[in-house]
N, C-alpha and C. Protein backbone atom coordinates (compact mmCIF):
# COMPACT_ATOMS: atom_id res chain seq x y z
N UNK A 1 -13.69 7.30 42.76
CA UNK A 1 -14.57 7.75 41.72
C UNK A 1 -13.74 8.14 40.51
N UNK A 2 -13.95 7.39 40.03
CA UNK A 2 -13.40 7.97 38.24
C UNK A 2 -13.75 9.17 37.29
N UNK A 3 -12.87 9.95 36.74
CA UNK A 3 -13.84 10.98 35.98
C UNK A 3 -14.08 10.75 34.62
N UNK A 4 -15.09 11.82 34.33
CA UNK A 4 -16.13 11.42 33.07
C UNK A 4 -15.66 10.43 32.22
N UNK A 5 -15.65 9.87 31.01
CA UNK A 5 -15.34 9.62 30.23
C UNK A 5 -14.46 8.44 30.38
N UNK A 6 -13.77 7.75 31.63
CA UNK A 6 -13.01 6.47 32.24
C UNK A 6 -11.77 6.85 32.45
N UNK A 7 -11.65 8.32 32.79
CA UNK A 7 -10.34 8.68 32.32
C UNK A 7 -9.62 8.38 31.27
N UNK A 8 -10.27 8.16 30.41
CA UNK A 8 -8.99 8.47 28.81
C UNK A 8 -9.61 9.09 27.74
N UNK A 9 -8.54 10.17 27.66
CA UNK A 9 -8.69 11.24 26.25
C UNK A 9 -8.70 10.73 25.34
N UNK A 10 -10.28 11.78 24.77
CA UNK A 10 -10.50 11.00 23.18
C UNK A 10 -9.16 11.49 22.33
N UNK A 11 -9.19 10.89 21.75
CA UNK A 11 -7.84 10.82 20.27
C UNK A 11 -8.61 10.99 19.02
N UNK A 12 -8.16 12.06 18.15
CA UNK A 12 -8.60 12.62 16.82
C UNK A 12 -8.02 11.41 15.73
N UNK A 13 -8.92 10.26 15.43
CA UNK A 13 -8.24 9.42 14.48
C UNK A 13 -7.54 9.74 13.21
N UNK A 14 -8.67 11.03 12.42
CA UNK A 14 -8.54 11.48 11.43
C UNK A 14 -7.13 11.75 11.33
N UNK A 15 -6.66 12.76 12.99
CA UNK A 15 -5.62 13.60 12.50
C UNK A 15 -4.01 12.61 13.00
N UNK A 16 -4.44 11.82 13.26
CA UNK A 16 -3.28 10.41 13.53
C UNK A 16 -3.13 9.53 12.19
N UNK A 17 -4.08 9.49 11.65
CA UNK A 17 -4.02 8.81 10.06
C UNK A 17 -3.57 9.57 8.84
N UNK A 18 -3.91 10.63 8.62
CA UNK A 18 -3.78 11.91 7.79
C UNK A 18 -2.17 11.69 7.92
N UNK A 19 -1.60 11.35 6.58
CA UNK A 19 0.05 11.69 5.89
C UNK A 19 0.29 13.38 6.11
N UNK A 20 1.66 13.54 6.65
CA UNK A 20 2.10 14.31 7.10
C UNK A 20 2.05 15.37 5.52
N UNK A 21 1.94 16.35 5.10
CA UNK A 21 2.27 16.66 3.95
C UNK A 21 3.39 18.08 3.94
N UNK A 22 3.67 18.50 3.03
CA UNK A 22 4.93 19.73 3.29
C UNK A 22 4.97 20.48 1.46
N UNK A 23 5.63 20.93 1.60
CA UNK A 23 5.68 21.88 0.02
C UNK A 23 7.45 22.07 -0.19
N UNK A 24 7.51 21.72 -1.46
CA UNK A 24 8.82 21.28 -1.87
C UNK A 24 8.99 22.49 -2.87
N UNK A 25 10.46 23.45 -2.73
CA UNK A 25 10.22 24.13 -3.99
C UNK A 25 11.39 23.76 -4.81
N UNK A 26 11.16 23.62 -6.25
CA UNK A 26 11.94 23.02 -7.06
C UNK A 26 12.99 24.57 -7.63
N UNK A 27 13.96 24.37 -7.88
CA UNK A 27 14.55 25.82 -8.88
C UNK A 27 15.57 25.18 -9.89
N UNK A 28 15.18 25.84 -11.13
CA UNK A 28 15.76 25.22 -11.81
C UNK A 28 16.88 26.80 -12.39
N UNK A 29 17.58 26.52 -13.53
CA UNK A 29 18.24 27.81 -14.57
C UNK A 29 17.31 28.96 -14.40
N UNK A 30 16.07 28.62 -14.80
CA UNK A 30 14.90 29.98 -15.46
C UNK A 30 13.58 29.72 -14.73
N UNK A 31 13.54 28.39 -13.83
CA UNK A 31 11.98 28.41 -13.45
C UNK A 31 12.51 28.37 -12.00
N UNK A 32 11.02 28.31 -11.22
CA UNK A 32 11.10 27.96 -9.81
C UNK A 32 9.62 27.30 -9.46
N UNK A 33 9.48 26.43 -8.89
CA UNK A 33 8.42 25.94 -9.11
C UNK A 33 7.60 25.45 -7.20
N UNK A 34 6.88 25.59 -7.17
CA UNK A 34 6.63 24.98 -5.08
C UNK A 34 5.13 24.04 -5.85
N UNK A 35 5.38 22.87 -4.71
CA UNK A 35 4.48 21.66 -5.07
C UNK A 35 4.59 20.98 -3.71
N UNK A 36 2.98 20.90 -3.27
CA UNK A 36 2.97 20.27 -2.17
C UNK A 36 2.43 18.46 -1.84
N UNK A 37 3.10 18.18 -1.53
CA UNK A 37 2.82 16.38 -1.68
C UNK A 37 3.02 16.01 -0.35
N UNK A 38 2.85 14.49 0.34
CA UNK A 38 2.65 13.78 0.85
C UNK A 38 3.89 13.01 1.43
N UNK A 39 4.98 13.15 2.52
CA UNK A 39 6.14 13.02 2.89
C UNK A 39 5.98 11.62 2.64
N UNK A 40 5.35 10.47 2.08
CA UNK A 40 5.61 9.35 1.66
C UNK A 40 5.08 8.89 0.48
N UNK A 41 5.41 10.23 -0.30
CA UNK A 41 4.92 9.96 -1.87
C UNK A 41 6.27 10.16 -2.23
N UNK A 42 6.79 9.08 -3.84
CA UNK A 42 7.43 9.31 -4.06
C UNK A 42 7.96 10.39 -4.75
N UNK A 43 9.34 10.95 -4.85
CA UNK A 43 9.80 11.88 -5.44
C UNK A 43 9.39 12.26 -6.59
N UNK A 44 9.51 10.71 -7.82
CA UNK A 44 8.74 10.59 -8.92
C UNK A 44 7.61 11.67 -8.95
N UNK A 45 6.66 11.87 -8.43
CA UNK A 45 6.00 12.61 -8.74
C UNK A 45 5.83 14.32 -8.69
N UNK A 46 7.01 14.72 -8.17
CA UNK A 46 7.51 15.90 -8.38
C UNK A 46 8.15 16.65 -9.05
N UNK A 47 8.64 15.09 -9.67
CA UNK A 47 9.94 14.91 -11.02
C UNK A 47 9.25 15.42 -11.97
N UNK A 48 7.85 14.32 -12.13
CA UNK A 48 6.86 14.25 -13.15
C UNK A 48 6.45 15.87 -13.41
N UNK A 49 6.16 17.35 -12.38
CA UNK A 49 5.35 17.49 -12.16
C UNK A 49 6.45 18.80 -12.84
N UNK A 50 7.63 18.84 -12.55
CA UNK A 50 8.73 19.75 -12.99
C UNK A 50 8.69 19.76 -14.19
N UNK A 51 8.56 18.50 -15.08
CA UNK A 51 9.06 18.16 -16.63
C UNK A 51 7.68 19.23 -17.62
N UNK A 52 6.35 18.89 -16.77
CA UNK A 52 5.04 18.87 -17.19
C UNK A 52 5.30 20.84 -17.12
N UNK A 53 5.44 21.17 -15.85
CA UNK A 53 5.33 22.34 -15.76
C UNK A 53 6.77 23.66 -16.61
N UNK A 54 7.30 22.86 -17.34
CA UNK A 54 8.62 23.52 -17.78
C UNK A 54 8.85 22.83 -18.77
N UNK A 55 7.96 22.98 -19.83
CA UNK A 55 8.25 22.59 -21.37
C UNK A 55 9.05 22.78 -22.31
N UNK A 56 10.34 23.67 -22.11
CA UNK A 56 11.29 23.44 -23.01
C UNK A 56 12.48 23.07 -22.21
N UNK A 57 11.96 22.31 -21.43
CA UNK A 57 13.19 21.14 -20.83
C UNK A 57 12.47 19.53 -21.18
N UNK A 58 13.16 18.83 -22.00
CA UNK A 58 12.94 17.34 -21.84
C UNK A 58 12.85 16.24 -20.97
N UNK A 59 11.89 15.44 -21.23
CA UNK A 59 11.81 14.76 -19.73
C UNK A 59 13.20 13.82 -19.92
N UNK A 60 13.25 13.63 -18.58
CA UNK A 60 14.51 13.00 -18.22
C UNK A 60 15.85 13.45 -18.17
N UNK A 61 15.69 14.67 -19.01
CA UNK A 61 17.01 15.48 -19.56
C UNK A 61 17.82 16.33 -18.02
N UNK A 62 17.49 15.89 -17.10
CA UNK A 62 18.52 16.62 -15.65
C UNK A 62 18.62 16.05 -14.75
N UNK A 63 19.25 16.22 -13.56
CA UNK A 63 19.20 15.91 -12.60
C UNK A 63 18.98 16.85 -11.48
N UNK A 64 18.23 16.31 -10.62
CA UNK A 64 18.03 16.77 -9.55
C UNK A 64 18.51 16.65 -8.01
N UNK A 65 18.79 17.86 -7.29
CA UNK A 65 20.08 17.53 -5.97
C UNK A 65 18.89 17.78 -4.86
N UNK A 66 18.87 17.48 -3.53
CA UNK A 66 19.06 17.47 -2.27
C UNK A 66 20.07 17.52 -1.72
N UNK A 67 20.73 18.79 -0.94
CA UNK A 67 21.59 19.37 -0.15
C UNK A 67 23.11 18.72 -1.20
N UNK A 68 23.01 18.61 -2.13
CA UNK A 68 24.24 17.83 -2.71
C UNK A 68 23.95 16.08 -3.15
N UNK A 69 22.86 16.01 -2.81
CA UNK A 69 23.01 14.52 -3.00
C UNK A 69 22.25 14.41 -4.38
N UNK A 70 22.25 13.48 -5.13
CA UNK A 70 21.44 13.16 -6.21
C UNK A 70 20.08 12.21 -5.89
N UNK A 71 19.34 12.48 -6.22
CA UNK A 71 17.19 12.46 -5.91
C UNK A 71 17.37 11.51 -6.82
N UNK A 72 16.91 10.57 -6.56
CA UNK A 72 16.21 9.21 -7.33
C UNK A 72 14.78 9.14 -7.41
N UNK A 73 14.27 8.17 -8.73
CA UNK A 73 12.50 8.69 -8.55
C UNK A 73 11.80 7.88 -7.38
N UNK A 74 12.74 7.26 -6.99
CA UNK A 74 11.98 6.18 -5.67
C UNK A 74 11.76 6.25 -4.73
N UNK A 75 12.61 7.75 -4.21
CA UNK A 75 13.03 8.10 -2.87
C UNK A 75 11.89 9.10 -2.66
N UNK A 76 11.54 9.45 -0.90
CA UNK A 76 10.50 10.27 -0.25
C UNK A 76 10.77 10.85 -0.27
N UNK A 77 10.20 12.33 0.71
CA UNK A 77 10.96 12.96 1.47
C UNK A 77 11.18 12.66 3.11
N UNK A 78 10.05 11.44 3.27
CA UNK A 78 10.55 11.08 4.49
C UNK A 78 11.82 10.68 5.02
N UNK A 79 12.26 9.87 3.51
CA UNK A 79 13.29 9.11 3.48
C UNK A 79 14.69 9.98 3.65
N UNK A 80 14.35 11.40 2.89
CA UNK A 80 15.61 12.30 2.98
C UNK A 80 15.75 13.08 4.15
N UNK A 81 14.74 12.92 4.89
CA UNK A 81 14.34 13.71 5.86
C UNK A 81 13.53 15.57 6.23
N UNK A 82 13.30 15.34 4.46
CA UNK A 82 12.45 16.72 4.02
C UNK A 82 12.12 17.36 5.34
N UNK A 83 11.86 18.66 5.25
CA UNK A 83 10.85 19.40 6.01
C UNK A 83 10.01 20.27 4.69
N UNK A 84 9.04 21.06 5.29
CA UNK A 84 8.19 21.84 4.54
C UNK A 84 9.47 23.20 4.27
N UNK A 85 9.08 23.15 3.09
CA UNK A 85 9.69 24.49 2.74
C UNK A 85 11.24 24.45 2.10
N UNK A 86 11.63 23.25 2.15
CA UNK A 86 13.05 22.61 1.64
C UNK A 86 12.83 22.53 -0.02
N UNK A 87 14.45 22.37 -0.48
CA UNK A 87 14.33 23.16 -2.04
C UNK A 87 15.15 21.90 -2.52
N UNK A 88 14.70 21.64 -3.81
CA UNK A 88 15.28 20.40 -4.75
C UNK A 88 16.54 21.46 -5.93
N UNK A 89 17.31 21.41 -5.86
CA UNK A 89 17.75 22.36 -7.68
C UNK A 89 17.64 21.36 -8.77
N UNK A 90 17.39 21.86 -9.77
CA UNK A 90 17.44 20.92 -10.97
C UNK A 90 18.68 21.70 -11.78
N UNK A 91 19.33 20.42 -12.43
CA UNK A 91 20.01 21.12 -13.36
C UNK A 91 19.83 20.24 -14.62
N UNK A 92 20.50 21.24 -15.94
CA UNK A 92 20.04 19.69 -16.99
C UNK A 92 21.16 19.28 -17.56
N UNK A 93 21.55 17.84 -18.39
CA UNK A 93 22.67 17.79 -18.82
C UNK A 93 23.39 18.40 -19.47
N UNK A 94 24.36 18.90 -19.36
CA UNK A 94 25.06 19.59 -20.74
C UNK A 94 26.05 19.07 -21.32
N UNK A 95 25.76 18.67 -22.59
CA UNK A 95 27.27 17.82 -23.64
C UNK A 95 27.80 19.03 -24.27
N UNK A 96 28.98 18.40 -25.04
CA UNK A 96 29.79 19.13 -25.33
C UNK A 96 30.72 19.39 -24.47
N UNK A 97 31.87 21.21 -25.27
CA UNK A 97 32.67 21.03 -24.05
C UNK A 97 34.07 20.83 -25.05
N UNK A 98 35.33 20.93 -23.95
CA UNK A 98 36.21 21.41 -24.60
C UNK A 98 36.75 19.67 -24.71
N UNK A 99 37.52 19.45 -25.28
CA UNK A 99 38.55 18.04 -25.27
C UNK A 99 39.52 17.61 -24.25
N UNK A 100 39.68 16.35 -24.27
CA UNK A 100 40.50 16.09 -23.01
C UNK A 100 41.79 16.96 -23.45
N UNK A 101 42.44 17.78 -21.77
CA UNK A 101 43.69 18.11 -21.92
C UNK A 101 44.76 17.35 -21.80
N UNK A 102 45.65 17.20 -22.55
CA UNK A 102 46.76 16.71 -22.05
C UNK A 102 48.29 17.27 -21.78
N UNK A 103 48.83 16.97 -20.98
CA UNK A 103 49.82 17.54 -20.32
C UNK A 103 51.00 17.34 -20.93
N UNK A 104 51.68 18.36 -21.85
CA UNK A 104 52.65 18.37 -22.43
C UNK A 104 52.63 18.52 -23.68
N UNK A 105 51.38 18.71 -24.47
CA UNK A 105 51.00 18.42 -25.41
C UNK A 105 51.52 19.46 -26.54
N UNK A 106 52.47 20.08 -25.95
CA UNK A 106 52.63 21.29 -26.92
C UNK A 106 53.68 21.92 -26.96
């Protein structure tokens, strides 16, 4: 005799389809920012979301690290292996600066 149902457990489709999601917090010099997205959305849109939310920084004007590495706009966080609660730093370019030294020069 078999029990109820043919023996096999129903499975929640919803929650097998549903993208994993997590909250990323960004820190920059003066801001800090948490944004929660979709572990296979791209980075790009966090990028986007930093520039929008921190207006006297220019877009494009920094870069952004993972554990040391440099964040591209193409990359996930699946891809980096994000968890929830993991932190991006931003920093922005800075020119200028002293001249090349040279050795002996004096």
């Amino acid at each position: 005799m078999s029990p109820p149902g043919g023996g096999r457990e129903k499975v929640d489709l919803k929650a097998a389809v549903k993208p994993q999601m997590l909250t990323i917090k960004v820190v920059g010099q003066e801001k800090v920012i948490h944004h929660t997205m979709r572990m296979t959305d791209k980075l790009k849109v966090l990028m986007d979301v930093w520039y929008h939310k921190v207006p006297n920084v220019t877009y494009g004007t920094g870069v952004f690290l993972y554990d040391g590495l440099r964040v591209r706009r193409n990359m996930t966080p699946v891809g980096l292996e994000m968890e929830d609660g993991d932190m991006l730093d931003f920093f922005e370019h800075m020119d200028g600066g002293a001249g090349p030294f040279i050795v002996g020069s004096m």
